[in-house]
PDB file of N, CA and C in Angstrom:
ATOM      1  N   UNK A   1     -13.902-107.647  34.229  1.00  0.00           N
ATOM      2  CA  UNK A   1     -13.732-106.257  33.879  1.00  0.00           C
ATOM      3  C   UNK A   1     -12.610-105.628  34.706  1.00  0.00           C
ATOM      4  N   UNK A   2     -13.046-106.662  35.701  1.00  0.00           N
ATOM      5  CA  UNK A   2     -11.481-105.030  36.682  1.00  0.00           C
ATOM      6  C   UNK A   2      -9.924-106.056  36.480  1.00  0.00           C
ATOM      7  N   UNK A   3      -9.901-107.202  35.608  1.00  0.00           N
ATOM      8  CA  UNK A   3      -8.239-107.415  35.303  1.00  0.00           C
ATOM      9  C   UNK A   3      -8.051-106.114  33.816  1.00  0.00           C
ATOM     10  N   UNK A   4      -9.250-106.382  33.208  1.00  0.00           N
ATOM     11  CA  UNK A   4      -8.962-105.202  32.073  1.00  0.00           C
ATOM     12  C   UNK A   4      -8.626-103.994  32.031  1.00  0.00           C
ATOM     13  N   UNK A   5      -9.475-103.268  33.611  1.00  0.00           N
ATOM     14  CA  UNK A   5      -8.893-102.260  34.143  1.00  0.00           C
ATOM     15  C   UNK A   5      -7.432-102.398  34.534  1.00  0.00           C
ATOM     16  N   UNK A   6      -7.060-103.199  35.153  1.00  0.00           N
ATOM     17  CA  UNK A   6      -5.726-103.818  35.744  1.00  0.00           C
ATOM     18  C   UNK A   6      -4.702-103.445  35.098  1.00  0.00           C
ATOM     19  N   UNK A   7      -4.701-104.461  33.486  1.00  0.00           N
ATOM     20  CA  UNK A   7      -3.958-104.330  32.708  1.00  0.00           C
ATOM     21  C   UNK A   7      -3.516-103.117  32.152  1.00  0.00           C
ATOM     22  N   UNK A   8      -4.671-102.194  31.917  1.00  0.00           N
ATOM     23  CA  UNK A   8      -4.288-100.886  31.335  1.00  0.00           C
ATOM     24  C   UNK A   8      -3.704-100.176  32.135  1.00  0.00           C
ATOM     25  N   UNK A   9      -3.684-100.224  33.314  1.00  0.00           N
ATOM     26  CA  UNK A   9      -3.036 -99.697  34.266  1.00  0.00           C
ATOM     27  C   UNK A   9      -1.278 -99.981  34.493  1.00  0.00           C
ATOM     28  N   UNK A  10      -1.058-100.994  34.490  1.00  0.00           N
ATOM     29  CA  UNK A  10       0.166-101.987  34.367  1.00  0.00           C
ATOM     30  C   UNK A  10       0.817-101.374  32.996  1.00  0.00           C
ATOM     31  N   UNK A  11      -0.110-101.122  31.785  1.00  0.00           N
ATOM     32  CA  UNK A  11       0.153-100.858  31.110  1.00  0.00           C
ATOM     33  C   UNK A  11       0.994 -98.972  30.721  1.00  0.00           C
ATOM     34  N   UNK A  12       0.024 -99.118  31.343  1.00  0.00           N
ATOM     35  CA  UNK A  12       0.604 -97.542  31.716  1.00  0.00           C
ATOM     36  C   UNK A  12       1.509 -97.342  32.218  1.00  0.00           C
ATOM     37  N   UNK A  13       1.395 -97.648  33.923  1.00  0.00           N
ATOM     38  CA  UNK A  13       3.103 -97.760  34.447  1.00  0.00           C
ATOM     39  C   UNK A  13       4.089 -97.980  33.720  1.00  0.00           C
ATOM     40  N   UNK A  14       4.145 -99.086  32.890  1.00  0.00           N
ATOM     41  CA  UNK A  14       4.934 -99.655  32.402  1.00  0.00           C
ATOM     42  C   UNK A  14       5.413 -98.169  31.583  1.00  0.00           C
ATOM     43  N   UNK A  15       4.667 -98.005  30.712  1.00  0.00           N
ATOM     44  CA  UNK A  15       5.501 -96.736  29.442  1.00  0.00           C
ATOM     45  C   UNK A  15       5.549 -95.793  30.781  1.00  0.00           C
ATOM     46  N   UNK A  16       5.293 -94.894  31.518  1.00  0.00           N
ATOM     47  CA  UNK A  16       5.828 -94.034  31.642  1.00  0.00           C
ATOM     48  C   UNK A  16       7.330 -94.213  32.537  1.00  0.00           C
ATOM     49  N   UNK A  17       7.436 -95.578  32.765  1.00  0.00           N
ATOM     50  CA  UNK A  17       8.311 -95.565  33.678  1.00  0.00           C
ATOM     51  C   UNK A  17       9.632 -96.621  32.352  1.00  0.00           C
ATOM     52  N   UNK A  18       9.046 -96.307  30.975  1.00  0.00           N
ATOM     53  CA  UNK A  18       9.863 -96.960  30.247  1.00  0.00           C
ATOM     54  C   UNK A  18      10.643 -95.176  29.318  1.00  0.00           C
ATOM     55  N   UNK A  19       9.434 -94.311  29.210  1.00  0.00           N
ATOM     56  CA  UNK A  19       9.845 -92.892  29.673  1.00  0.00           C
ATOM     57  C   UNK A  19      10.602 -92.181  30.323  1.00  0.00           C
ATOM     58  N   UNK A  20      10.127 -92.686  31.410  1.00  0.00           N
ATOM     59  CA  UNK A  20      11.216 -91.898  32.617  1.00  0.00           C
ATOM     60  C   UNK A  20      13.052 -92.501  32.434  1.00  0.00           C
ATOM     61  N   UNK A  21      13.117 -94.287  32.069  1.00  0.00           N
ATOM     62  CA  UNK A  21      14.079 -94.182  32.265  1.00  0.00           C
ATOM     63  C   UNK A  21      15.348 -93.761  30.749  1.00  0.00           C
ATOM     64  N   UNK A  22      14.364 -93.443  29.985  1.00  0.00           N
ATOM     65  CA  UNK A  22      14.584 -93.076  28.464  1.00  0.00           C
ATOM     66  C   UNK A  22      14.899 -91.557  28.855  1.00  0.00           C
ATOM     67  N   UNK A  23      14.454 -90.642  29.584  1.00  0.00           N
ATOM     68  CA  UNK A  23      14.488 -89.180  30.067  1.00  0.00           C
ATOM     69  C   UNK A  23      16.317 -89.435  30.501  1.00  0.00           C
ATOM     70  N   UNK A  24      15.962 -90.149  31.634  1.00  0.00           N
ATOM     71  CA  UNK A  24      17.075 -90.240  32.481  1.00  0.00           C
ATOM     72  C   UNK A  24      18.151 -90.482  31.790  1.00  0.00           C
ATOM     73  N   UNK A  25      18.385 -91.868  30.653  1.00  0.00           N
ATOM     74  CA  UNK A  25      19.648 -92.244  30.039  1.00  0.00           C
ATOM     75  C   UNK A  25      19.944 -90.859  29.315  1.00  0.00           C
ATOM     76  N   UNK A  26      18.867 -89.761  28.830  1.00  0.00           N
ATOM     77  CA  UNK A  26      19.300 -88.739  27.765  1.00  0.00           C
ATOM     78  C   UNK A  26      20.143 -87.660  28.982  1.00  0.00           C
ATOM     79  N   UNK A  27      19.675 -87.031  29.225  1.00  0.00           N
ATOM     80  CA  UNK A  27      20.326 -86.289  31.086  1.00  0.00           C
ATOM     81  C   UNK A  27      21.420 -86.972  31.156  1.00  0.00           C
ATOM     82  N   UNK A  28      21.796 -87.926  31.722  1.00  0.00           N
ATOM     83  CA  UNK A  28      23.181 -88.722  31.718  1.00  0.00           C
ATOM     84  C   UNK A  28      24.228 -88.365  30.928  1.00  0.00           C
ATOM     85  N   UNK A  29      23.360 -88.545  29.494  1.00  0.00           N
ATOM     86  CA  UNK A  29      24.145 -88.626  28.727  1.00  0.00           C
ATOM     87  C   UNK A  29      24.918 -86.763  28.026  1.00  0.00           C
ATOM     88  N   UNK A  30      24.279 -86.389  27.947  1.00  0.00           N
ATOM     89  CA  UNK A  30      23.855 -84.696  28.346  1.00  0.00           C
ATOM     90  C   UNK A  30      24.890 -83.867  29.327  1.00  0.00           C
ATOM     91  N   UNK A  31      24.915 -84.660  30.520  1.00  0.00           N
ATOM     92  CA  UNK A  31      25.446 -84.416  31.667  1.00  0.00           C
ATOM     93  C   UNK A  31      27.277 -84.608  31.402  1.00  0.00           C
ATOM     94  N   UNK A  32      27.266 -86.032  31.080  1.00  0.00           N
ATOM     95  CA  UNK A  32      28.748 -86.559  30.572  1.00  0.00           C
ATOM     96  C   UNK A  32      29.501 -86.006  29.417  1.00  0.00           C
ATOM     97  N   UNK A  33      28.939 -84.895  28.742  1.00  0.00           N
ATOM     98  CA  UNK A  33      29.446 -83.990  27.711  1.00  0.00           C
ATOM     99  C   UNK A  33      30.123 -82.427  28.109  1.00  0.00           C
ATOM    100  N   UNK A  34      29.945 -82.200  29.417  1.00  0.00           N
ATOM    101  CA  UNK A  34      30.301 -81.065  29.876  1.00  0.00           C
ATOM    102  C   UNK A  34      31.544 -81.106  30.450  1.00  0.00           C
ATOM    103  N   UNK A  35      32.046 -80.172  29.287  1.00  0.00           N
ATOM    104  CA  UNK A  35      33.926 -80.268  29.800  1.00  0.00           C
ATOM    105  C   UNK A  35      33.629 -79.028  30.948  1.00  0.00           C
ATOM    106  N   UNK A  36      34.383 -79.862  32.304  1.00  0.00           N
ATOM    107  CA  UNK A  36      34.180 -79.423  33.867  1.00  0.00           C
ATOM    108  C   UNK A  36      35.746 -78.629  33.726  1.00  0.00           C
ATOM    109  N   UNK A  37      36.460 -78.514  33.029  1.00  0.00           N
ATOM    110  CA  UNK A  37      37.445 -78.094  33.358  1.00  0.00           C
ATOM    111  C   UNK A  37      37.686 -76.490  32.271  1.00  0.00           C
ATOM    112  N   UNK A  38      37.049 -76.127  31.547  1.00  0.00           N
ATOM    113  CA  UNK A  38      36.646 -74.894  30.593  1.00  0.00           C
ATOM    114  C   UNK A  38      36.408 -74.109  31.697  1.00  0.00           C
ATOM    115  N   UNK A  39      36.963 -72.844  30.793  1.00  0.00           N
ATOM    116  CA  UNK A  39      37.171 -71.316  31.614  1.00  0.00           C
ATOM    117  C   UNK A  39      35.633 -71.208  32.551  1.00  0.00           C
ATOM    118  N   UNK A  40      34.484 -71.467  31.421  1.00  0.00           N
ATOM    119  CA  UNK A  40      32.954 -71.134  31.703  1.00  0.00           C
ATOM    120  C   UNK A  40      32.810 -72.059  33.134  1.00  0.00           C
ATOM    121  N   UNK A  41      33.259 -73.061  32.847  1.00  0.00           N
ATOM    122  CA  UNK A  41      33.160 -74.518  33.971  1.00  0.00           C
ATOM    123  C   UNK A  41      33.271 -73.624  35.280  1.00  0.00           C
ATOM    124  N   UNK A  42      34.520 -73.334  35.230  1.00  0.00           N
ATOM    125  CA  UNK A  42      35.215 -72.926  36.838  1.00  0.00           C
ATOM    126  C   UNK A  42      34.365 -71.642  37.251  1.00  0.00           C
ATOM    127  N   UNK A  43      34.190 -70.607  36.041  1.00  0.00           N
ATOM    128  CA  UNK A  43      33.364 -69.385  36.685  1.00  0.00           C
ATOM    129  C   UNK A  43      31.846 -69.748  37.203  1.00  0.00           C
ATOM    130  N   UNK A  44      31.380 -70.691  36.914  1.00  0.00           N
ATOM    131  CA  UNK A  44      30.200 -71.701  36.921  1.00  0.00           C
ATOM    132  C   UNK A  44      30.110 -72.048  38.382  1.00  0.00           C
ATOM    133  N   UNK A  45      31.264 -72.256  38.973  1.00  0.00           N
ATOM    134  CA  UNK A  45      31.699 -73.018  40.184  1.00  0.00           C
ATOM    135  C   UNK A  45      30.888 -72.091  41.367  1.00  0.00           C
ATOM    136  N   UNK A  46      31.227 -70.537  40.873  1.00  0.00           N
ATOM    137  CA  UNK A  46      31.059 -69.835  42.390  1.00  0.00           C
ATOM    138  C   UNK A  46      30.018 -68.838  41.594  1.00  0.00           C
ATOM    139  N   UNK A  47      29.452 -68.712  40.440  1.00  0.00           N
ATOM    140  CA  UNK A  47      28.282 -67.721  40.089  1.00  0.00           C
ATOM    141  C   UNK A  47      27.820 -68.652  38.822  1.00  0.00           C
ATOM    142  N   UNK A  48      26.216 -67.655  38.886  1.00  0.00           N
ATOM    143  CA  UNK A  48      25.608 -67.738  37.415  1.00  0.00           C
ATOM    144  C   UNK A  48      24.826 -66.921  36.467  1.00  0.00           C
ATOM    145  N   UNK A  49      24.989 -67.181  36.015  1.00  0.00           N
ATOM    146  CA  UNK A  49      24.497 -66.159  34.805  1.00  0.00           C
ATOM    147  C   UNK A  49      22.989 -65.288  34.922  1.00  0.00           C
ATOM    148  N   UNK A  50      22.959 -64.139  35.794  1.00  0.00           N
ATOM    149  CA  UNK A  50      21.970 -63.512  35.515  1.00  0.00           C
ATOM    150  C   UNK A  50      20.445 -62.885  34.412  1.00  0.00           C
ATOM    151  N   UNK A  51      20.954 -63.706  33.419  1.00  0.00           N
ATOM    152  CA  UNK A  51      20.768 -63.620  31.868  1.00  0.00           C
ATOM    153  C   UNK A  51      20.550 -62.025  31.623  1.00  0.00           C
ATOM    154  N   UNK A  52      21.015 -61.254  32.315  1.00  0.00           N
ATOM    155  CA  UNK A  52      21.332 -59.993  31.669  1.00  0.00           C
ATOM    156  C   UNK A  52      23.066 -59.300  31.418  1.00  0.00           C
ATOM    157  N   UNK A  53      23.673 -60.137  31.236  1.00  0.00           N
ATOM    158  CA  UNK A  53      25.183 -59.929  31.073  1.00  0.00           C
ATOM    159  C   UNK A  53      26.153 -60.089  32.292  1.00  0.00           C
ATOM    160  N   UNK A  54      25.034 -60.184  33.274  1.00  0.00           N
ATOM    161  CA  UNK A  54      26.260 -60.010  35.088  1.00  0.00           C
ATOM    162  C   UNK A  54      25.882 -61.647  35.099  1.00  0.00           C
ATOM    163  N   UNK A  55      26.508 -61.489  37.007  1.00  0.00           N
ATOM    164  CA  UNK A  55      26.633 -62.834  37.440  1.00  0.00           C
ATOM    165  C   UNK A  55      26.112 -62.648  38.963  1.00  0.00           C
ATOM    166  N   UNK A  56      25.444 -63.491  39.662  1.00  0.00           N
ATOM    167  CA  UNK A  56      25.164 -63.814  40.878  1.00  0.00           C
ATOM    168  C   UNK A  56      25.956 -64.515  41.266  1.00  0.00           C
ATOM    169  N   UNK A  57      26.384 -64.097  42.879  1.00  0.00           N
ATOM    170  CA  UNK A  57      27.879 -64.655  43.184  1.00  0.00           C
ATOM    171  C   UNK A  57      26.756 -65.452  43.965  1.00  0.00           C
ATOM    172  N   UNK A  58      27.380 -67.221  44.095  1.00  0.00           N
ATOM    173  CA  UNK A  58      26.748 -68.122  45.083  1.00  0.00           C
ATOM    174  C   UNK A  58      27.173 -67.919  46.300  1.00  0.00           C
TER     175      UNK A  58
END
Protein backbone atom coordinates (compact mmCIF):
# COMPACT_ATOMS: atom_id res chain seq x y z
CA UNK A 1 0.00 0.00 0.00
CA UNK A 2 2.55 2.70 0.80
CA UNK A 3 4.51 2.13 -2.94
CA UNK A 4 0.83 3.03 -4.16
CA UNK A 5 0.86 5.90 -1.99
CA UNK A 6 4.43 6.52 -3.37
CA UNK A 7 3.55 6.46 -6.80
CA UNK A 8 0.76 8.92 -6.66
CA UNK A 9 2.88 11.09 -5.12
CA UNK A 10 5.79 10.86 -7.77
CA UNK A 11 2.99 11.20 -9.76
CA UNK A 12 2.05 14.32 -8.77
CA UNK A 13 5.38 15.92 -8.56
CA UNK A 14 5.89 14.92 -11.70
CA UNK A 15 2.74 17.12 -13.41
CA UNK A 16 3.13 19.94 -11.38
CA UNK A 17 6.61 20.32 -11.99
CA UNK A 18 5.77 19.33 -15.79
CA UNK A 19 3.39 22.62 -15.13
CA UNK A 20 5.68 24.70 -13.71
CA UNK A 21 8.09 24.20 -16.45
CA UNK A 22 5.21 24.70 -19.17
CA UNK A 23 4.38 28.20 -16.97
CA UNK A 24 7.95 29.09 -17.27
CA UNK A 25 8.63 28.31 -21.20
CA UNK A 26 5.18 30.64 -21.67
CA UNK A 27 6.84 33.82 -19.38
CA UNK A 28 9.99 33.38 -21.46
CA UNK A 29 8.41 33.42 -24.17
CA UNK A 30 6.09 36.49 -23.24
CA UNK A 31 9.10 38.15 -21.88
CA UNK A 32 11.17 37.87 -25.39
CA UNK A 33 8.34 39.86 -27.20
CA UNK A 34 8.87 43.14 -25.49
CA UNK A 35 10.39 45.67 -27.74
CA UNK A 36 12.92 47.24 -24.83
CA UNK A 37 13.69 49.95 -27.01
CA UNK A 38 9.81 51.71 -27.60
CA UNK A 39 9.06 55.16 -26.31
CA UNK A 40 6.75 53.15 -23.40
CA UNK A 41 10.06 50.84 -22.82
CA UNK A 42 12.38 53.75 -21.76
CA UNK A 43 9.56 55.72 -19.72
CA UNK A 44 9.13 52.19 -18.06
CA UNK A 45 12.82 52.46 -17.10
CA UNK A 46 12.45 55.19 -14.30
CA UNK A 47 8.34 55.10 -13.53
CA UNK A 48 5.06 53.22 -13.64
CA UNK A 49 1.90 53.49 -14.34
CA UNK A 50 -0.26 54.52 -11.48
CA UNK A 51 -3.36 53.15 -13.27
CA UNK A 52 -4.95 56.44 -12.85
CA UNK A 53 -3.31 58.38 -15.81
CA UNK A 54 0.08 59.59 -13.72
CA UNK A 55 3.26 57.85 -13.04
CA UNK A 56 5.31 56.90 -9.90
CA UNK A 57 8.77 58.02 -10.30
CA UNK A 58 11.14 54.88 -9.11
Amino acid sequence: MCAWLGSITVSAVSQEQSEAESSLKDLVDVLQEIDTSSPMAKTNEQSISDNNGGRIIL
